[in-house]
C-alpha atoms as a PDB file:
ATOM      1  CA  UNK A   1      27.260   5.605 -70.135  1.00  0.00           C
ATOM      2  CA  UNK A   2      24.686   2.998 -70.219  1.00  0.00           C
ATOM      3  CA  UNK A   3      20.841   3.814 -69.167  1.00  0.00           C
ATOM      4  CA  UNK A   4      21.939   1.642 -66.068  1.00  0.00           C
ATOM      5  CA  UNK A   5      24.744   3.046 -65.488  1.00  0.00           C
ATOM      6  CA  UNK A   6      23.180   6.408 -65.121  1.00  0.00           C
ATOM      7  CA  UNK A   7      20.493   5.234 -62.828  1.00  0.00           C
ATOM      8  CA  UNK A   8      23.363   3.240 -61.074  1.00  0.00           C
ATOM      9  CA  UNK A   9      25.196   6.133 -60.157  1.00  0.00           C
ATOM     10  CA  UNK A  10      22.538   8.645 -59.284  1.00  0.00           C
ATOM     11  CA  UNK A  11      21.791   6.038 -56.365  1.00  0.00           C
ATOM     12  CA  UNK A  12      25.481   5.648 -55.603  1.00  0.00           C
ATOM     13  CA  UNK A  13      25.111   9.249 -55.173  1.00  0.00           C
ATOM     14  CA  UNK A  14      22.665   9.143 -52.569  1.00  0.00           C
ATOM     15  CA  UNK A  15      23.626   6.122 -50.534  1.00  0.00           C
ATOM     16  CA  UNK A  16      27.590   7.742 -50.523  1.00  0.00           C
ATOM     17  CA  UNK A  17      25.219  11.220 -49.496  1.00  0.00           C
ATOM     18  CA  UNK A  18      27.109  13.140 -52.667  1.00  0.00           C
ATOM     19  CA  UNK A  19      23.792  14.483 -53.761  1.00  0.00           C
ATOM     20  CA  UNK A  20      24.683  17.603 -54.939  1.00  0.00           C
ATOM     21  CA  UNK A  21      28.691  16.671 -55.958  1.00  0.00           C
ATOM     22  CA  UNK A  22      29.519  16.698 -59.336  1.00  0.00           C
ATOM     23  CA  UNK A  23      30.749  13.756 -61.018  1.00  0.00           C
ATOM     24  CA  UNK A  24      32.724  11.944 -63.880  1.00  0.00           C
ATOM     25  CA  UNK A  25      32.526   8.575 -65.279  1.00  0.00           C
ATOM     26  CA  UNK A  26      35.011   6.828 -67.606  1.00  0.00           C
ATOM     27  CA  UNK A  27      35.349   2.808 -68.164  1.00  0.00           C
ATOM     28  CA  UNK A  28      38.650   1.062 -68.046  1.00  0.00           C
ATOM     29  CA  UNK A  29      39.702  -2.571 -70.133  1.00  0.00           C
ATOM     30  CA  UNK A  30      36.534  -4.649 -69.574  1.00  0.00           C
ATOM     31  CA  UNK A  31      36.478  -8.411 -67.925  1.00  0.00           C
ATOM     32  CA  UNK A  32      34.210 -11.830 -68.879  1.00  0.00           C
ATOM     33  CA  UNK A  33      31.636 -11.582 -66.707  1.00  0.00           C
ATOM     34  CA  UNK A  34      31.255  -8.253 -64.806  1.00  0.00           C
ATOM     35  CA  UNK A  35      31.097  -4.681 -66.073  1.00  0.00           C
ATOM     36  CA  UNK A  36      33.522  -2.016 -64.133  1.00  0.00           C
ATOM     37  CA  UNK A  37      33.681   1.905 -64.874  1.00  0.00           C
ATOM     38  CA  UNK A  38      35.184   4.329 -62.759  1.00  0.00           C
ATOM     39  CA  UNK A  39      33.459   7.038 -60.907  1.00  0.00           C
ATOM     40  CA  UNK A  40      35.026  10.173 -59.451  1.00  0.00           C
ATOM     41  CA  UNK A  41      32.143  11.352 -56.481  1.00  0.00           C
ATOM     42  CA  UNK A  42      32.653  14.166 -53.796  1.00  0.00           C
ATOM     43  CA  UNK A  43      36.694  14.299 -54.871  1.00  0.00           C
ATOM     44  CA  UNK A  44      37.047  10.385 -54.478  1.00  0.00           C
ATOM     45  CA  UNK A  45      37.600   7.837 -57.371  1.00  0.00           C
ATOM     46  CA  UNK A  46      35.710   4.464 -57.581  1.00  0.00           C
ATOM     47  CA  UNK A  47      35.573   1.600 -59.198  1.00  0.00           C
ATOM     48  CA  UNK A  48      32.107   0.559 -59.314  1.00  0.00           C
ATOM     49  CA  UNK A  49      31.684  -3.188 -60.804  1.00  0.00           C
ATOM     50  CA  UNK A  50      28.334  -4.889 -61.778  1.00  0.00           C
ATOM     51  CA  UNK A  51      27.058  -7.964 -63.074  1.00  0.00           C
ATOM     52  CA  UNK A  52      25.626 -11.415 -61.964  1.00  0.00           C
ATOM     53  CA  UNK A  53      28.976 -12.392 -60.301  1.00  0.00           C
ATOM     54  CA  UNK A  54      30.248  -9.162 -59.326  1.00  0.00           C
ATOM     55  CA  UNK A  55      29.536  -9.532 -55.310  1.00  0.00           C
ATOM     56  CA  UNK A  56      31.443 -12.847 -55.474  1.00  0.00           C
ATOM     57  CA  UNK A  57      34.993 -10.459 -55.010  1.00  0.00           C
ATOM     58  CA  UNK A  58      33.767  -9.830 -51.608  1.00  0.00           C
ATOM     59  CA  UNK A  59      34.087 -12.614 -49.283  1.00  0.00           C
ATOM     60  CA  UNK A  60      37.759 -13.363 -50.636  1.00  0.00           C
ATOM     61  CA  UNK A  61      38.448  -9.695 -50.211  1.00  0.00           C
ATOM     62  CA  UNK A  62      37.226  -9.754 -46.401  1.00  0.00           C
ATOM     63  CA  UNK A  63      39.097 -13.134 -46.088  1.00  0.00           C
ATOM     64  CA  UNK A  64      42.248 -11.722 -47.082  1.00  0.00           C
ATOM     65  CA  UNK A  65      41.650  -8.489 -44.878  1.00  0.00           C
ATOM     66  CA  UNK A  66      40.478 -10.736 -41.708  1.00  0.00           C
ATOM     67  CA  UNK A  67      43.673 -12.810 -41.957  1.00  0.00           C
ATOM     68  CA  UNK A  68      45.883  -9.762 -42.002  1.00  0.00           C
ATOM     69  CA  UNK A  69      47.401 -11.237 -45.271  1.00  0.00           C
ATOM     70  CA  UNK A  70      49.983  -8.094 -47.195  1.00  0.00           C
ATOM     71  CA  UNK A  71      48.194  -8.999 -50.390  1.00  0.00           C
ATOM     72  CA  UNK A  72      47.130  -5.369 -51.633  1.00  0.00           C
ATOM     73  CA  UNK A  73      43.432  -5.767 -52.472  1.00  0.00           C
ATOM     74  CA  UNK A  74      41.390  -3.800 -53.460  1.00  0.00           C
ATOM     75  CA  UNK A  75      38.926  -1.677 -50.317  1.00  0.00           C
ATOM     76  CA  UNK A  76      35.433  -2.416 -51.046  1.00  0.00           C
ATOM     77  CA  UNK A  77      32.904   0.878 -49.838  1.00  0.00           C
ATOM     78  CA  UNK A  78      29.497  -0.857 -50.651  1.00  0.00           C
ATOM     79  CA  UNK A  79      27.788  -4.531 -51.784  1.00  0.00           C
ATOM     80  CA  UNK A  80      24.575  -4.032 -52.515  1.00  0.00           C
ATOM     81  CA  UNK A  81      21.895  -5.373 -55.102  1.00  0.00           C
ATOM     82  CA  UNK A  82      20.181  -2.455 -57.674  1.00  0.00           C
ATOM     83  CA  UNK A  83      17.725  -3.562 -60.042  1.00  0.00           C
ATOM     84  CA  UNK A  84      18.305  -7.015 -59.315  1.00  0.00           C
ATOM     85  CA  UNK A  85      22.017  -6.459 -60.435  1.00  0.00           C
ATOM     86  CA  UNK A  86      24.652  -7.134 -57.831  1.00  0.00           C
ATOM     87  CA  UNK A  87      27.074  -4.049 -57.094  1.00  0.00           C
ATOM     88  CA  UNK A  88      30.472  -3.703 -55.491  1.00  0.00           C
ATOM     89  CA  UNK A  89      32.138   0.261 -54.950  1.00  0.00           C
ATOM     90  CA  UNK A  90      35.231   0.329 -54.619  1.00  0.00           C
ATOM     91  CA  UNK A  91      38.047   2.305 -53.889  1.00  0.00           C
ATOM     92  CA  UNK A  92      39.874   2.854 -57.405  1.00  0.00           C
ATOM     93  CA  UNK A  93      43.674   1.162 -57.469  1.00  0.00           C
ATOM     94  CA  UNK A  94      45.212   4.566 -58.704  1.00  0.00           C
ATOM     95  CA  UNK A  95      48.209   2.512 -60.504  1.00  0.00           C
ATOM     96  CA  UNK A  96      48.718   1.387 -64.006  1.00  0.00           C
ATOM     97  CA  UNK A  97      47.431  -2.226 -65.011  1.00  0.00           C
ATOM     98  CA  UNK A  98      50.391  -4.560 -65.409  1.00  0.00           C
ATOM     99  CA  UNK A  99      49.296  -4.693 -68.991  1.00  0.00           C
ATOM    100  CA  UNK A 100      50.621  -1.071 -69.884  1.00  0.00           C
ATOM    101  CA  UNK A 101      54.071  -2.414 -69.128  1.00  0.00           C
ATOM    102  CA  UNK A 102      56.272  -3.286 -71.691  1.00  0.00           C
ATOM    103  CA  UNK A 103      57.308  -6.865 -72.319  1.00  0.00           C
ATOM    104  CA  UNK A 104      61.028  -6.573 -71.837  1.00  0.00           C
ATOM    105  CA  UNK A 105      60.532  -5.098 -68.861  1.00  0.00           C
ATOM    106  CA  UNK A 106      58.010  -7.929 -67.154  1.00  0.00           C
ATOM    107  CA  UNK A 107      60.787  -9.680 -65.881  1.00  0.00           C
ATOM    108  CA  UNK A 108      61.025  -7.149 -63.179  1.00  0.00           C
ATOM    109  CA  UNK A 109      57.761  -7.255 -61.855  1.00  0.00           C
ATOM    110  CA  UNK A 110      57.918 -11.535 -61.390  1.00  0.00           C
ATOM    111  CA  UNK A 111      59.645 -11.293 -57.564  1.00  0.00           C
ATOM    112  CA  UNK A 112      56.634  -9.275 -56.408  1.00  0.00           C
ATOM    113  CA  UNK A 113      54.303 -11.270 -58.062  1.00  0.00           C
ATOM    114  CA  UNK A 114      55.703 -14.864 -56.573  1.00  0.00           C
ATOM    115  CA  UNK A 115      56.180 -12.967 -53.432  1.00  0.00           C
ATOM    116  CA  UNK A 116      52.494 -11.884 -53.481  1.00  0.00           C
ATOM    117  CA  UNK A 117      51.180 -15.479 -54.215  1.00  0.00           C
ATOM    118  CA  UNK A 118      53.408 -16.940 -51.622  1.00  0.00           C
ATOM    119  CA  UNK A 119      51.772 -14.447 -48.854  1.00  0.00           C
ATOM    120  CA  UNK A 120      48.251 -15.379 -50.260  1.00  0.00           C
ATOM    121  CA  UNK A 121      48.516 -19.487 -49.681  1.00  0.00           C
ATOM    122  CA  UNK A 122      49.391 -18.907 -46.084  1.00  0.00           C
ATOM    123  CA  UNK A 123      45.825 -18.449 -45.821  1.00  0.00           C
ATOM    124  CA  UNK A 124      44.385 -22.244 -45.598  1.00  0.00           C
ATOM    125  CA  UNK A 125      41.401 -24.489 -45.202  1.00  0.00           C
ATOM    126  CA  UNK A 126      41.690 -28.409 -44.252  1.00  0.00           C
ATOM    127  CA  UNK A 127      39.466 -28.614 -47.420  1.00  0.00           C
ATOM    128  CA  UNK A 128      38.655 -27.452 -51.036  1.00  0.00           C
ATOM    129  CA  UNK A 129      36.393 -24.717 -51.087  1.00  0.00           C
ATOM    130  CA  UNK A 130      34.801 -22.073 -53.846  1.00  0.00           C
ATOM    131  CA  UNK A 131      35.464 -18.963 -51.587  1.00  0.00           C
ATOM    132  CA  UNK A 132      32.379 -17.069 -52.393  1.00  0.00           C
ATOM    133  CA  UNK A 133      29.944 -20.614 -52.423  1.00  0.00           C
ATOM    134  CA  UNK A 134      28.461 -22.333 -49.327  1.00  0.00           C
ATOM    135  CA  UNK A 135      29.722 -25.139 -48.243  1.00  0.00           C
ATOM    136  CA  UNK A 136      32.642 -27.384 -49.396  1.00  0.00           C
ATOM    137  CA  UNK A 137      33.788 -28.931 -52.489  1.00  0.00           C
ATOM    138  CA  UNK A 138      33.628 -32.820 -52.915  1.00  0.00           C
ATOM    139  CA  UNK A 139      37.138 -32.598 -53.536  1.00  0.00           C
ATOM    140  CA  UNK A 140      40.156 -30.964 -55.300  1.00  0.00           C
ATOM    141  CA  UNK A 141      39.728 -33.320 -58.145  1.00  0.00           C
ATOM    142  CA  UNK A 142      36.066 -32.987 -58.981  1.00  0.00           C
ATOM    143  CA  UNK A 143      36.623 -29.040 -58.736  1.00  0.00           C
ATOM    144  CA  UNK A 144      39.021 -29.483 -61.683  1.00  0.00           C
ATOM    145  CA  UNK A 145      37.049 -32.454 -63.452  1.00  0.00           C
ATOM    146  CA  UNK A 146      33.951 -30.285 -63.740  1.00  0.00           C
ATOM    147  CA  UNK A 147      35.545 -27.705 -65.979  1.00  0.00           C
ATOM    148  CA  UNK A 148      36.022 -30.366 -68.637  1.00  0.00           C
ATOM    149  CA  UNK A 149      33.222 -32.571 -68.894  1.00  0.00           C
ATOM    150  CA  UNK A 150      30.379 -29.694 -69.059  1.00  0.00           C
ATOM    151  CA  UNK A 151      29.346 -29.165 -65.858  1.00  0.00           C
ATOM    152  CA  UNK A 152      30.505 -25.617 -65.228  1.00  0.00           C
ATOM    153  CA  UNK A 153      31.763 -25.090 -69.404  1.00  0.00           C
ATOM    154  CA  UNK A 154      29.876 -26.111 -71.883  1.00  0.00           C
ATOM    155  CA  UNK A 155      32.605 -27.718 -74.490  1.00  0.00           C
ATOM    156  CA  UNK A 156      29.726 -28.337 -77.116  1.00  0.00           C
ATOM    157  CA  UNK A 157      28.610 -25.479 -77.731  1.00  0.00           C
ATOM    158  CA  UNK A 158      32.461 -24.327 -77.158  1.00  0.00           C
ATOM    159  CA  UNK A 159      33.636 -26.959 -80.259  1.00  0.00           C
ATOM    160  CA  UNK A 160      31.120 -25.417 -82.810  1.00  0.00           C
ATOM    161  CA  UNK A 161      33.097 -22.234 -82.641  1.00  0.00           C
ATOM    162  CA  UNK A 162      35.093 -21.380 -85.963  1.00  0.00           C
ATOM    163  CA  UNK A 163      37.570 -20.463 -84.618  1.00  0.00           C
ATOM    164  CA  UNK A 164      38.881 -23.770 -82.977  1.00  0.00           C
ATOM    165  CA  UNK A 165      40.105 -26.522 -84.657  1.00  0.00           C
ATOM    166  CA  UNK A 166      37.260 -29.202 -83.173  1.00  0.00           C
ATOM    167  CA  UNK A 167      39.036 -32.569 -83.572  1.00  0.00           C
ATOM    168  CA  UNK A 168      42.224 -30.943 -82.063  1.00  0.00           C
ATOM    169  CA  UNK A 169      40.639 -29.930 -78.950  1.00  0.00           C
ATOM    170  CA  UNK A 170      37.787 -32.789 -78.710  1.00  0.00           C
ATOM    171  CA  UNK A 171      40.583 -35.449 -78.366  1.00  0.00           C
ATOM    172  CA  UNK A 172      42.736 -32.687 -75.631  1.00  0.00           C
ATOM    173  CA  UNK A 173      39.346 -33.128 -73.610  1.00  0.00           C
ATOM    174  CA  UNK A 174      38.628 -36.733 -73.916  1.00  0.00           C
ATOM    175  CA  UNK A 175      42.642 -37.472 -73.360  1.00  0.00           C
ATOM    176  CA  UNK A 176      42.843 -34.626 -69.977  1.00  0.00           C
ATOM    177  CA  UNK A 177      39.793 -35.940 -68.697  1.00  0.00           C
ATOM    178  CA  UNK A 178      41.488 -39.357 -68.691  1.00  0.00           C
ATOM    179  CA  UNK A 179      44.870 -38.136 -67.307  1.00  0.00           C
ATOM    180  CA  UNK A 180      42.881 -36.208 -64.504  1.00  0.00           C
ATOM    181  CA  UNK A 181      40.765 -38.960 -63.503  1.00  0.00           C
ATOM    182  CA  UNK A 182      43.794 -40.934 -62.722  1.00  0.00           C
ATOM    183  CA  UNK A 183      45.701 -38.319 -60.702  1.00  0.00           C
ATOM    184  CA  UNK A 184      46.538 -38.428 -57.600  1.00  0.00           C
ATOM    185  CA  UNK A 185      45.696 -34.793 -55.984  1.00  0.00           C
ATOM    186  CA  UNK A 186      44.786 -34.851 -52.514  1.00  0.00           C
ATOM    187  CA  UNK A 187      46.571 -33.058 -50.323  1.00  0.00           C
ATOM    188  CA  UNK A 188      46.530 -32.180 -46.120  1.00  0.00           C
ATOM    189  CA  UNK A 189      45.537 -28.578 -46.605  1.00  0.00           C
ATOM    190  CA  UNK A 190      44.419 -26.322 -49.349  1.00  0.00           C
ATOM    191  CA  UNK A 191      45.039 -22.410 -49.804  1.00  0.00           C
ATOM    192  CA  UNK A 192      43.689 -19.577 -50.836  1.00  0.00           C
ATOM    193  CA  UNK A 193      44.065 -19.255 -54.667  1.00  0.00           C
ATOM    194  CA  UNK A 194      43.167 -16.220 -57.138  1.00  0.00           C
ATOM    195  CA  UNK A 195      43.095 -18.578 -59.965  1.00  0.00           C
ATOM    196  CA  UNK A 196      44.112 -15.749 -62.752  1.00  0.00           C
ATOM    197  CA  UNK A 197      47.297 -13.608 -62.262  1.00  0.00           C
ATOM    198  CA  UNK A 198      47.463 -12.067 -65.453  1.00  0.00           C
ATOM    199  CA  UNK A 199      48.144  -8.437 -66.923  1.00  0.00           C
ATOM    200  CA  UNK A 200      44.518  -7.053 -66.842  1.00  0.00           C
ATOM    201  CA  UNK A 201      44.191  -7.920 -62.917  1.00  0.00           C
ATOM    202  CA  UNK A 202      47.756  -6.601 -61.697  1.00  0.00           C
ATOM    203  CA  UNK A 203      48.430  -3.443 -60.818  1.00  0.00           C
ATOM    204  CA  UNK A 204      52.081  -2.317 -60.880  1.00  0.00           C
ATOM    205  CA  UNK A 205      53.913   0.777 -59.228  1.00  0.00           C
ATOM    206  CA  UNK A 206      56.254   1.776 -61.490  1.00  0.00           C
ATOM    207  CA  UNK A 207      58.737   2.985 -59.633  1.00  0.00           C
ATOM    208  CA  UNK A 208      59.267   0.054 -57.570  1.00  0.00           C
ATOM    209  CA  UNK A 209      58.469  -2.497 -60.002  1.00  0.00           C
ATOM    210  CA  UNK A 210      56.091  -4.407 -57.523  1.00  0.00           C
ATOM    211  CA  UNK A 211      52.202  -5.177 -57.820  1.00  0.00           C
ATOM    212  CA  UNK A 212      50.308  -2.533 -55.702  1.00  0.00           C
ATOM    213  CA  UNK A 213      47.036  -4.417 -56.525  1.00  0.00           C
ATOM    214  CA  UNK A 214      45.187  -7.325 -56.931  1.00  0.00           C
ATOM    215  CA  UNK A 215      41.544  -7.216 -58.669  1.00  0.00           C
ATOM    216  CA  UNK A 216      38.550  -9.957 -59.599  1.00  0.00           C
ATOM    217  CA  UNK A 217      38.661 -12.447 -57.218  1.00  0.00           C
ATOM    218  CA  UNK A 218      35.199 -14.039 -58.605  1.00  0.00           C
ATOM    219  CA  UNK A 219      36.996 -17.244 -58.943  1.00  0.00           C
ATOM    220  CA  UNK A 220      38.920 -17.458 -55.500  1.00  0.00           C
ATOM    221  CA  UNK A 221      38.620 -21.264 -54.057  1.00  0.00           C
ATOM    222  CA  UNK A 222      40.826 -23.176 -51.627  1.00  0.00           C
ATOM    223  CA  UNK A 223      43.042 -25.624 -53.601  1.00  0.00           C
ATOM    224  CA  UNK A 224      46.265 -26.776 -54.331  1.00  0.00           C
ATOM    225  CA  UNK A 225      49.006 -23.893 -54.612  1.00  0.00           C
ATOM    226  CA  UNK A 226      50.587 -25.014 -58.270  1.00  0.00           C
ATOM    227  CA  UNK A 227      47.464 -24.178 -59.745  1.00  0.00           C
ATOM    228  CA  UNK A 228      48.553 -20.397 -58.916  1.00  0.00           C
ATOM    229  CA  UNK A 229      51.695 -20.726 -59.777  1.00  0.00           C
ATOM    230  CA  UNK A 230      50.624 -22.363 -62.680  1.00  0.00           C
ATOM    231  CA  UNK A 231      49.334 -18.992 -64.386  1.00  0.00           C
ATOM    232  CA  UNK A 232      52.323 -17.534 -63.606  1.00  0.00           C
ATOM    233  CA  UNK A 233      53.817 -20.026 -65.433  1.00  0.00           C
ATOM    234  CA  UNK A 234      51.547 -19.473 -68.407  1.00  0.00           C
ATOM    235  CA  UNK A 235      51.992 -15.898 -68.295  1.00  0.00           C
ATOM    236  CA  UNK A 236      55.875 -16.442 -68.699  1.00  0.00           C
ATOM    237  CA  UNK A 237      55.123 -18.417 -71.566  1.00  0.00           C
ATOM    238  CA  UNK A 238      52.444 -15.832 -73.189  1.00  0.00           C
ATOM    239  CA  UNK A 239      54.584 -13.092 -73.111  1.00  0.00           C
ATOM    240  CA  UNK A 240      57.903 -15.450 -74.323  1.00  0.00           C
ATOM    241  CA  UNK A 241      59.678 -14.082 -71.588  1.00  0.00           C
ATOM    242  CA  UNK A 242      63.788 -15.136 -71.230  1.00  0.00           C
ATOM    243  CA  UNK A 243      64.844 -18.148 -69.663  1.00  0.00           C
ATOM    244  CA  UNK A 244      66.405 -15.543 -66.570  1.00  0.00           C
ATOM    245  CA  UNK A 245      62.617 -15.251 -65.534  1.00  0.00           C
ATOM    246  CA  UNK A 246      61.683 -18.785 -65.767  1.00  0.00           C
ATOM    247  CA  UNK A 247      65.086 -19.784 -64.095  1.00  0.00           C
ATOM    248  CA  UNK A 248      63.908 -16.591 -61.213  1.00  0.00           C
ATOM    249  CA  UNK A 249      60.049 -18.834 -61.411  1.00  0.00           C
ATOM    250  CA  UNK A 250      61.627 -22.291 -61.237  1.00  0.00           C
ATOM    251  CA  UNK A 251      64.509 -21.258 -58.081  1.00  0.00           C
ATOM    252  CA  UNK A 252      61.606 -19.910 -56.565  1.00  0.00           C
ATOM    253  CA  UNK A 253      58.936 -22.612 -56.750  1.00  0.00           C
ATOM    254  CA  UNK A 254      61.922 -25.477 -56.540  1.00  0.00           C
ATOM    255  CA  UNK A 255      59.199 -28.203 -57.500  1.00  0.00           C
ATOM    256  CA  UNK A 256      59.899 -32.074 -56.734  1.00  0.00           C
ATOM    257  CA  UNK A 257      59.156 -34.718 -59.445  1.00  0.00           C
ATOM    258  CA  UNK A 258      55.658 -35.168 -58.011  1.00  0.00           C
ATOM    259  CA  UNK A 259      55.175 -31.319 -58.116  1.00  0.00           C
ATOM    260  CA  UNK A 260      56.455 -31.158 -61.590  1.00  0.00           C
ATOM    261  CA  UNK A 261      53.777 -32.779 -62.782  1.00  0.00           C
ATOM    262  CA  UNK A 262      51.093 -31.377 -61.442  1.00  0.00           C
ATOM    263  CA  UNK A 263      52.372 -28.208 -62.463  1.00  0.00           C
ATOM    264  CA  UNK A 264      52.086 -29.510 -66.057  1.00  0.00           C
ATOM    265  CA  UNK A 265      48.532 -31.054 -65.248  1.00  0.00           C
ATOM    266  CA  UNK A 266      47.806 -26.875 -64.215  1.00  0.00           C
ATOM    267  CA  UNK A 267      49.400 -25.775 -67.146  1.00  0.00           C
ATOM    268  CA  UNK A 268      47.651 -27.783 -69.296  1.00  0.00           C
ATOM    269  CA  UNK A 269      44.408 -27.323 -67.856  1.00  0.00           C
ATOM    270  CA  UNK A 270      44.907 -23.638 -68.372  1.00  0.00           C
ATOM    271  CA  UNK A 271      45.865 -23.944 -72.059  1.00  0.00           C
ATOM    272  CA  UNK A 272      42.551 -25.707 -72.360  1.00  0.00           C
ATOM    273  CA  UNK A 273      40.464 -23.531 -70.285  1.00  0.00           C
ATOM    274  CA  UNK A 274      41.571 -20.455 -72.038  1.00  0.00           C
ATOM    275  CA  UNK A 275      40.336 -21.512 -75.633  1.00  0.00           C
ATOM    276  CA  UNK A 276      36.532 -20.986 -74.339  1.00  0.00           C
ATOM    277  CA  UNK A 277      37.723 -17.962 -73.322  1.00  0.00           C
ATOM    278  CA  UNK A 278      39.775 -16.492 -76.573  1.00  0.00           C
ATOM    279  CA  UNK A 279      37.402 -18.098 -78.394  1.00  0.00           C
ATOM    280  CA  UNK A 280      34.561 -15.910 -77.386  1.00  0.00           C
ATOM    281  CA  UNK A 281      35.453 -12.778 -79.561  1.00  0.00           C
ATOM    282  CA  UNK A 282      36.935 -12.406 -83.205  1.00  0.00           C
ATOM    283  CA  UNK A 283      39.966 -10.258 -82.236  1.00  0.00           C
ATOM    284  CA  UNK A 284      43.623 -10.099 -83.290  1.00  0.00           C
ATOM    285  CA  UNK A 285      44.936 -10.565 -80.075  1.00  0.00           C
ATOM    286  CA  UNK A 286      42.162 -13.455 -78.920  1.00  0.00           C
ATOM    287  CA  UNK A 287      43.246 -15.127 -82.823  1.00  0.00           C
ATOM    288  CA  UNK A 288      46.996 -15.276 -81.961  1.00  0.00           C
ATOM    289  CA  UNK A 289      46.556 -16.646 -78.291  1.00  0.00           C
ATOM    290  CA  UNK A 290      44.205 -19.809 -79.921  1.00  0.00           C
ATOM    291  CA  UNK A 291      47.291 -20.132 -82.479  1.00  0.00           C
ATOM    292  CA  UNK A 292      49.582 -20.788 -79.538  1.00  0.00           C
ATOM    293  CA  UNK A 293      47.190 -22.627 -77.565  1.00  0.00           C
ATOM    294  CA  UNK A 294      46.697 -25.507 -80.351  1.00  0.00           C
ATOM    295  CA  UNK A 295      50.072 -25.654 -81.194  1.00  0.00           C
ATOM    296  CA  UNK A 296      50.877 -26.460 -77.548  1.00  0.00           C
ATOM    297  CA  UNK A 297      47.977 -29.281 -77.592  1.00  0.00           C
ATOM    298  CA  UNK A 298      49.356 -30.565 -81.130  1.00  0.00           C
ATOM    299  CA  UNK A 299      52.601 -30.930 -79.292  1.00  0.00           C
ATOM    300  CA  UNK A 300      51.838 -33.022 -76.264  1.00  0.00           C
ATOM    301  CA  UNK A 301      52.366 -36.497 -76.100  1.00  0.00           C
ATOM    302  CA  UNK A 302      50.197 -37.800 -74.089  1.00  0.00           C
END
């Protein structure tokens, strides 16, 4: 444990009034921007997550719990702020990260996932909104936009990275940014999105081969659906799953022409998006996922 960690949980321990209880600590896969370790207090297990964007889970958690929405989520015991550090306790999801599984058998978990997503965009908004920010976006389309020309990623430092073949991805940016602009993408309602259905934020019940929970909603915002289903459709792709599960994602989204596109506007974006990300660490796993990401971009023709 961390010196923070240990002050951390010494006041967990008196605000949860388990001053004498003993107690364990052990730390599962870490995300980008928040830490999480587990703590087992007074017989109960929590997951205790920490960082400067750690309290933005909570207001799409309490959205999703207001609107009675069966999206398994994750039952937050405390928000608080500790040495100027915002904290979330949770209850601990006491099920195996979708990531344990192995590949052949994804496939099975994909109905519970679409059905899960489905359930989440019945909860709407008449506009485009960052769940956990005040007030509402200027529109669907400048959400997007600003992820590409710097606002909320910063691409320059981004291209300097080793890592990335620069001229490859500098024209992918100046080329989306173009093919964004001119995109037609409003729409008469927006839903609630999660923005990142991937292996390290499902958890799966093995038995029934459905999720049984749903973690960091940091990035929750009101926009359009394919976006969702869009890292779904990524995560497919990731793992090379068989053409079974993409005919089981396709029957089930049944996209129109228009729709069709925008899915590959998503997908796209996310291809993108997820070099800053793999980028960030030297790692065999982050190296092979930047291999298949600029192959993708050397394939498009734009």
């Amino acid at each position: 444990m961390t010196d923070f960690e240990t002050r951390l949980t010494a006041y967990i321990h008196k605000i949860l009034a388990h001053e004498g209880d003993d107690w364990s600590v052990s730390s599962p896969p870490q995300g980008m921007s928040s830490s999480v370790f587990f703590l087992t207090l007074g017989g109960m297990e929590y997951a205790v997550k920490y960082g400067v964007d750690a309290a933005k889970d909570v207001p799409a958690i309490a959205l999703i719990r207001d609107h009675g929405a069966r999206v398994p989520v994750p039952e937050v015991v405390e928000s608080f702020v500790f040495e100027e550090v915002p904290i979330v306790v949770m209850k601990r999801i006491v099920f195996p990260l979708l990531e344990s599984v192995p590949v052949a058998d994804l496939p099975a978990y994909l109905p519970s996932m679409l059905d899960l997503m489905e359930e989440l965009h019945t909860i709407t908004n008449p506009t485009p909104k960052i769940v956990s920010a005040p007030g509402e976006l200027a529109s669907w389309k400048e959400y997007l936009l600003a992820q590409f020309d710097g606002r909320t990623i910063d691409w320059e430092e981004i291209l300097g990275r080793k890592a990335l073949d620069r001229a490859l991805v500098a024209d992918a940016l100046d080329r989306f940014r173009a093919l964004l602009a001119a995109s037609d993408l409003e729409l008469s309602s927006y839903t609630l999105l999660h923005t990142d259905f991937n292996q390290r934020n499902l958890f799966v019940d093995l038995a029934t081969k459905t999720i049984s929970g749903i973690v960091d909603w940091e990035d929750a915002v009101f926009g359009d659906s394919i976006y969702d289903f869009a890292r779904i459709r990524m995560f497919l792709w990731h793992f090379d799953l068989p053409e079974m599960a993409i005919s089981v994602y396709y029957n089930r989204t049944r996209y129109n022409d228009t729709e069709k596109q925008r899915e590959w506007l998503y997908l796209t974006a996310r291809v993108i998006q997820y070099l800053a990300w793999y980028s960030e660490e030297d790692t065999t796993f982050n190296t092979s996922r930047i291999a298949l990401h600029q192959n993708y971009l050397r394939a498009i023709r734009w």
